[in-house]
Structure formats: structure tokens, C-alpha cells
Protein backbone atom coordinates (compact mmCIF):
# COMPACT_ATOMS: atom_id res chain seq x y z
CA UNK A 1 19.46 35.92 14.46
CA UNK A 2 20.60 32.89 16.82
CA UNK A 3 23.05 30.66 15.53
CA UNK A 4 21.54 27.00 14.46
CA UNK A 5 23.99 23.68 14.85
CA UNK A 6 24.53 21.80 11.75
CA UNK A 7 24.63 18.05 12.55
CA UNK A 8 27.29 16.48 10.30
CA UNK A 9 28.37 12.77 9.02
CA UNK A 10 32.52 12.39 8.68
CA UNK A 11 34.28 13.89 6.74
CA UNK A 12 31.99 17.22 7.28
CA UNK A 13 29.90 16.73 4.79
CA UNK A 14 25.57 16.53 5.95
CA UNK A 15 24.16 13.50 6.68
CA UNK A 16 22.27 11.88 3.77
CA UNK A 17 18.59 12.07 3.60
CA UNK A 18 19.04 7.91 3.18
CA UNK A 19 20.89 7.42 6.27
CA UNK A 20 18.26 9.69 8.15
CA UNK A 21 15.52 7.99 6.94
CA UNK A 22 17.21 4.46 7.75
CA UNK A 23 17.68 5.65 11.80
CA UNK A 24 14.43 6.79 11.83
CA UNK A 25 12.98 3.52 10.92
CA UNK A 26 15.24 1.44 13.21
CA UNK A 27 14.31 3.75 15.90
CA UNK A 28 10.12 3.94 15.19
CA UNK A 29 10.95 7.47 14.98
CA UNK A 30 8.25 9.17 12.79
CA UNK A 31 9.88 10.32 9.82
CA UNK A 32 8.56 11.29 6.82
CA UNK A 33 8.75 12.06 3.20
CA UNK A 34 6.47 15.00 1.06
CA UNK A 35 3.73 13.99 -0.37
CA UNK A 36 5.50 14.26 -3.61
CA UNK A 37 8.95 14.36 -4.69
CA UNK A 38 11.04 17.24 -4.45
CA UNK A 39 14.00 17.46 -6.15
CA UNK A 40 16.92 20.29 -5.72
CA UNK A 41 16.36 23.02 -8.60
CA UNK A 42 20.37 22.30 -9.29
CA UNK A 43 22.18 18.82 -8.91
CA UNK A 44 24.35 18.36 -5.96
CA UNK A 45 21.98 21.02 -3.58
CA UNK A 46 21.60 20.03 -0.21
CA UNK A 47 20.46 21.56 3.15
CA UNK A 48 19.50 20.91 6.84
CA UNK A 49 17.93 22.75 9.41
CA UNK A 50 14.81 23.49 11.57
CA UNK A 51 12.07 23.82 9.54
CA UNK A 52 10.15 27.16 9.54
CA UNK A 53 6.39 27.02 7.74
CA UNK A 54 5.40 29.56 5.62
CA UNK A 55 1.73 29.87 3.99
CA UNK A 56 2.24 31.30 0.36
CA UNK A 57 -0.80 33.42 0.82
CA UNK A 58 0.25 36.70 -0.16
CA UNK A 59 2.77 35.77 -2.50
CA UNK A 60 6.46 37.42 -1.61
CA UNK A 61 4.41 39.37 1.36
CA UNK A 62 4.03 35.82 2.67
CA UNK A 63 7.93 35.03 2.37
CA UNK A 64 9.34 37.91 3.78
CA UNK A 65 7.28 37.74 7.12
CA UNK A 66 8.66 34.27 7.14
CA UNK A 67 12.36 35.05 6.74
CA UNK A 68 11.77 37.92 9.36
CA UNK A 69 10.27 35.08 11.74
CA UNK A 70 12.70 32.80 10.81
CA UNK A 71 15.88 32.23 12.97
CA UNK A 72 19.90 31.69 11.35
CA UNK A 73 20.12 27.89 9.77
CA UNK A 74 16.31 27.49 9.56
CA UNK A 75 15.18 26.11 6.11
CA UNK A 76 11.94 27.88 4.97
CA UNK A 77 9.34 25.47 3.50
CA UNK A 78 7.06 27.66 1.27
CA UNK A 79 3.72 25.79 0.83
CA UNK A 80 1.95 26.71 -2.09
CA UNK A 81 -0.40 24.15 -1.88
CA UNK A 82 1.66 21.96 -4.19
CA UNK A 83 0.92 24.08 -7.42
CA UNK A 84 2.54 23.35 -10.63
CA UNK A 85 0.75 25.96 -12.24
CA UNK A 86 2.49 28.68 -10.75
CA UNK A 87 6.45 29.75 -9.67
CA UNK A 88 6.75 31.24 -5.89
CA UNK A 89 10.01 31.47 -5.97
CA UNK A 90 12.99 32.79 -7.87
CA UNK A 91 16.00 34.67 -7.54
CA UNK A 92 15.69 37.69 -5.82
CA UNK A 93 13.71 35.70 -2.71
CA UNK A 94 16.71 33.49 -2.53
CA UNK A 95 19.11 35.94 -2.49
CA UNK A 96 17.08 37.72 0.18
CA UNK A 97 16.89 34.24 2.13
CA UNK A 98 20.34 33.91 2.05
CA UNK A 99 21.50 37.70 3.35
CA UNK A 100 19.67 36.65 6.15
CA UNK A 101 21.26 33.25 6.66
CA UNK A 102 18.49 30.67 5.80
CA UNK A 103 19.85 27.74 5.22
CA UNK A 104 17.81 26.95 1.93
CA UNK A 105 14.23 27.01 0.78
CA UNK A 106 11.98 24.14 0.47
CA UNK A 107 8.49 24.79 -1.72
CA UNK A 108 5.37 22.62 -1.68
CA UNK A 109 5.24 24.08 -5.38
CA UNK A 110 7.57 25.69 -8.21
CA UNK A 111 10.61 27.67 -8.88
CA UNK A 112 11.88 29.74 -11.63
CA UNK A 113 14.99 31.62 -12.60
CA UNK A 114 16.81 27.99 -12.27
CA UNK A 115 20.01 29.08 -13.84
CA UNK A 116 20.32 32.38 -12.05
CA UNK A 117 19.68 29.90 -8.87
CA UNK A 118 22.70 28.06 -9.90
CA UNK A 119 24.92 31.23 -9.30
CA UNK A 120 23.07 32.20 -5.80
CA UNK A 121 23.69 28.96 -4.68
CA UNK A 122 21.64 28.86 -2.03
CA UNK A 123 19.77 25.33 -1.90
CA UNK A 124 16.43 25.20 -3.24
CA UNK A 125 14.17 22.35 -3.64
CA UNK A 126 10.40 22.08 -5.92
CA UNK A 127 8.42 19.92 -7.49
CA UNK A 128 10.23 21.42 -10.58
CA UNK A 129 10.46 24.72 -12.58
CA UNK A 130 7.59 26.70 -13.84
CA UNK A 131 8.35 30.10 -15.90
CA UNK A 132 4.66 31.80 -14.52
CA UNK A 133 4.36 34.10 -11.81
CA UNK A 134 2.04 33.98 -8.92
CA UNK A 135 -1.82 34.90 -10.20
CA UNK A 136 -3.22 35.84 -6.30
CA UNK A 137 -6.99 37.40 -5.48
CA UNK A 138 -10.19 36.78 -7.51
CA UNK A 139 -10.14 34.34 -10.57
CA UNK A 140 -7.09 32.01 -9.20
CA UNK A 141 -7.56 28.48 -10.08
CA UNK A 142 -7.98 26.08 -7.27
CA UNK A 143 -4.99 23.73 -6.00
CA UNK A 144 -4.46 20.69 -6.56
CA UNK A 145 -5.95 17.95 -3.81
CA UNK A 146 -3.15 16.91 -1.89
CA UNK A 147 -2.39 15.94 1.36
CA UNK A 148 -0.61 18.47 3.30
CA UNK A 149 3.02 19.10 4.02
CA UNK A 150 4.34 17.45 7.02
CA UNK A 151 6.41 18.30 9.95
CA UNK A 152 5.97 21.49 12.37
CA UNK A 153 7.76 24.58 13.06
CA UNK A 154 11.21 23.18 14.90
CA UNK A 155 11.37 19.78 13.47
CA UNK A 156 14.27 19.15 11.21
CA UNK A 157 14.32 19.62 7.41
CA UNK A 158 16.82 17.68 5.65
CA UNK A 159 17.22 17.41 1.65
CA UNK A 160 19.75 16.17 -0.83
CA UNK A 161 19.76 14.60 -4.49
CA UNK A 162 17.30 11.96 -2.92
CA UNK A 163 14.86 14.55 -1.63
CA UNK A 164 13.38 15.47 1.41
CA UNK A 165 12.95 14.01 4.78
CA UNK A 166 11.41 15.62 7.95
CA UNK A 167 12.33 14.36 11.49
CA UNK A 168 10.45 15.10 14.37
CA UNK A 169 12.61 17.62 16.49
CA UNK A 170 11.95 15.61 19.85
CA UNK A 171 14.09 12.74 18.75
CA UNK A 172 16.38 14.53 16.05
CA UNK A 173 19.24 13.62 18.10
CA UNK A 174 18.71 10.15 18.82
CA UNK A 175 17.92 9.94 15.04
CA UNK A 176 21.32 11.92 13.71
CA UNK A 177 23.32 10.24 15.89
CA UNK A 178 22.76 6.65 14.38
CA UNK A 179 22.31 8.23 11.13
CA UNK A 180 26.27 8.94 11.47
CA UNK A 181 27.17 5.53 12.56
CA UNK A 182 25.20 4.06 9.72
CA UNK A 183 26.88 6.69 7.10
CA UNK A 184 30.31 5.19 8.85
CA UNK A 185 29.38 1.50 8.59
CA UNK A 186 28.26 1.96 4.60
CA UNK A 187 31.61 3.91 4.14
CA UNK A 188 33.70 1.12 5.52
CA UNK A 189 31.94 -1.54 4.39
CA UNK A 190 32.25 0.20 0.71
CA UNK A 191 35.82 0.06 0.96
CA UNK A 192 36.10 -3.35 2.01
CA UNK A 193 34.24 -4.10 -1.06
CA UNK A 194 35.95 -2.57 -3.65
CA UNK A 195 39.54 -3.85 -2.19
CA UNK A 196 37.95 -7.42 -2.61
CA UNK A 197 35.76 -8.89 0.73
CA UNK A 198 32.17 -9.31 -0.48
CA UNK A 199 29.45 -7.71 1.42
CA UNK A 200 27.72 -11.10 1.73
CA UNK A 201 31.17 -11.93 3.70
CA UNK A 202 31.19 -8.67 5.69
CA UNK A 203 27.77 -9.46 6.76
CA UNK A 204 27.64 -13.00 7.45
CA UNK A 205 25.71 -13.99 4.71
CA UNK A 206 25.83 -18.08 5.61
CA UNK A 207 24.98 -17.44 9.31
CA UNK A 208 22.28 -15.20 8.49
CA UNK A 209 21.02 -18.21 5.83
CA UNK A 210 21.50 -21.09 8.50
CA UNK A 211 19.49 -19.26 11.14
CA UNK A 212 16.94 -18.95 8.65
CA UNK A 213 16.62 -22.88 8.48
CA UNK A 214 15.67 -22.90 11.55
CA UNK A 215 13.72 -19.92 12.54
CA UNK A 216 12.21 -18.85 9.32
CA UNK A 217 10.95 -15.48 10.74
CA UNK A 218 14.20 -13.87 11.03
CA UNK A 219 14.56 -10.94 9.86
CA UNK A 220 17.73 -9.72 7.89
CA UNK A 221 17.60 -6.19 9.41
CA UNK A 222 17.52 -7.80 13.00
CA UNK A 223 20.88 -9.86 11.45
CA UNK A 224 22.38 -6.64 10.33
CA UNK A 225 22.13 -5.12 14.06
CA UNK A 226 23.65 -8.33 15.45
CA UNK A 227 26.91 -7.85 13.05
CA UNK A 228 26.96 -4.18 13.56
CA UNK A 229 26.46 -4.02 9.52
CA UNK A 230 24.17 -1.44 7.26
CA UNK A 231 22.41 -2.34 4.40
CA UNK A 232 19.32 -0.95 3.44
């Protein structure tokens, strides 16, 4: 499998699902969020990579033609539809996802076997748990009506304690790179905090208050960008 490039924020760690989501907007970039919450199936999960769809059709037929498809660093999203009726995936997928270097799984549904995901540790986000198996073929209830998933094959999957965000892979780039300078303006402008210089003074609170008196249509993001701050 070809190698995938992780985009980091300092210190090495991802960037935050915030900060993308922050770029994106200053940028018009079209991110976007689930249709529902997903939340990692263990606290302090978190993964990145280009996304690579896979229908939950034929239940683990479905996800092993998708990790043979898939490329090193991809994230699989699994979409079953967003079921909560129904686990598609558990333990022994993610361990096979992770032999062959996915960089987590993503499911427009359930997983189960939460505490033996814990010890795999490969990231996993749901919509939650859900102890039943997959009921496939004649008699299986209908989904719910939801909108679909978003994002394509190649755009870029990122997800954290917040959740999910998708950003389209044309302007990833653009979109990481300011995501990193916003992660470094928060960061310093935390620290300058806690040693004792409010953010109201970091940010030029009273200029941002006296411009107001005179042009009551401007906007406190556009004041941010003029004193390089980040505060969403």
C-alpha cells in the first residue's frame, strides 16, 4: 500500500477537528460535519486521513473489499445507512483494518465489542454502541431517513473528541495550513492568559469596541484577522 502524509499541528500531535473547521470557514472552503454526531467508541481517539467509502451492503463482505481498495493512512467510513439498530463493526474488523494500516474507521452506524476496541486501539468512531449483529437479506427493517454521508473518495477525514469533519481534498492544504497557525495563535494566546494578560487585551478589545461606534457592521472575526488573533 502507498504511504499517506499525516498533516500535523506543533508539537506533533493532529490538528483539531475545531481548528479545521475554523480555516475552512475563513477560507469558504466547504467543510462539513455528519449528519449526526459521531463520537470516538473510546475517549481520547482520534484520526486523519483520505477518506475511503464503503457501502455496508454485504455486511463484513462489504468491509473487506474496502480495506483491499483502500490505500495506507486512508480512514474507512462504513455507511450503514445510519442504523442504530444494528453493530457493523467490532473487533476482529478493526484489527483487520489496522494489519493493513488504515488509519481508523468511521461508521454512519454502530459498533460493538467497545472494550476489546479499547485494547486494539485503533480509532473508531459511531453513533454509539449496539450489542446486535448485522440482520442482512429478506425481512431487514428499513433505515432510518437521513441525509447521506458527505465527502467523496480522496477528501480528508478528520475526527477527535469533538467529532468529525470532512474537507474537500482540492483545498485540504490551503485549509491545514491555517488550521496550524490558528492551533498556534490559541496556544499562545492560552498562555498569555493564564500568566495574567486578558484575552480582551490580547485582542484589542477597546479598538474593536470604538470601531464599532462608528461602523456598526463590523464584524469581530474581520477584527480578529486584523490583530492576527483566534477566537472562535
Amino acid at each position: 500500500m502507498d504511504s499517506a502524509v499525516t498533516t500535523v499541528a506543533p508539537h506533533g500531535t493532529a490538528l483539531p477537528t475545531a481548528a479545521l473547521w475554523d480555516a475552512g470557514v475563513r477560507l469558504a472552503a466547504a467543510v462539513s460535519l455528519p449528519p449526526l454526531p459521531l463520537l470516538p467508541a473510546v475517549a481520547g481517539m482520534h484520526c486523519s486521513g483520505p477518506l475511503r467509502h464503503v457501502a455496508h451492503t454485504e455486511g463484513v463482505v462489504s468491509i473487506f473489499i474496502g480495506i483491499d481498495a483502500a490505500a495506507e493512512g486512508d480512514v474507512l467510513l462504513v455507511d450503514n445507512s445510519g442504523r442504530t439498530d444494528e453493530a457493523c463493526v467490532g473487533d476482529l474488523v478493526a484489527i483487520e483494518a489496522r494489519q493493513a494500516g488504515i488509519a481508523g474507521i468511521v461508521i454512519w452506524g454502530c459498533h460493538r465489542d467497545t472494550d476489546e476496541l479499547a485494547a486494539i486501539g485503533l480509532p473508531v468512531f459511531s453513533l454509539g454502541p449496539c450489542p446486535a449483529s448485522p440482520r442482512l437479506g429478506a425481512g431487514r427493517p428499513a433505515p432510518p431517513s437521513l441525509p447521506p454521508f458527505p465527502g467523496r473518495d480522496g477528501d480528508r477525514l478528520a475526527a477527535d473528541t469533538d467529532g468529525v469533519v470532512l474537507v474537500p481534498g482540492a483545498v485540504h492544504e490551503e485549509v491545514a495550513a491555517l488550521a496550524g497557525r490558528i492551533v498556534r495563535a490559541e496556544r499562545t494566546q492560552a498562555e498569555r492568559a493564564l500568566s495574567g494578560v486578558s484575552l480582551r487585551e490580547q485582542l484589542g478589545w477597546d479598538r474593536f469596541l470604538e470601531r464599532r461606534r462608528t461602523d456598526p457592521g463590523y464584524a469581530f472575526r474581520s477584527h480578529l484577522a486584523q490583530v492576527d488573533g483566534a477566537l472562535e
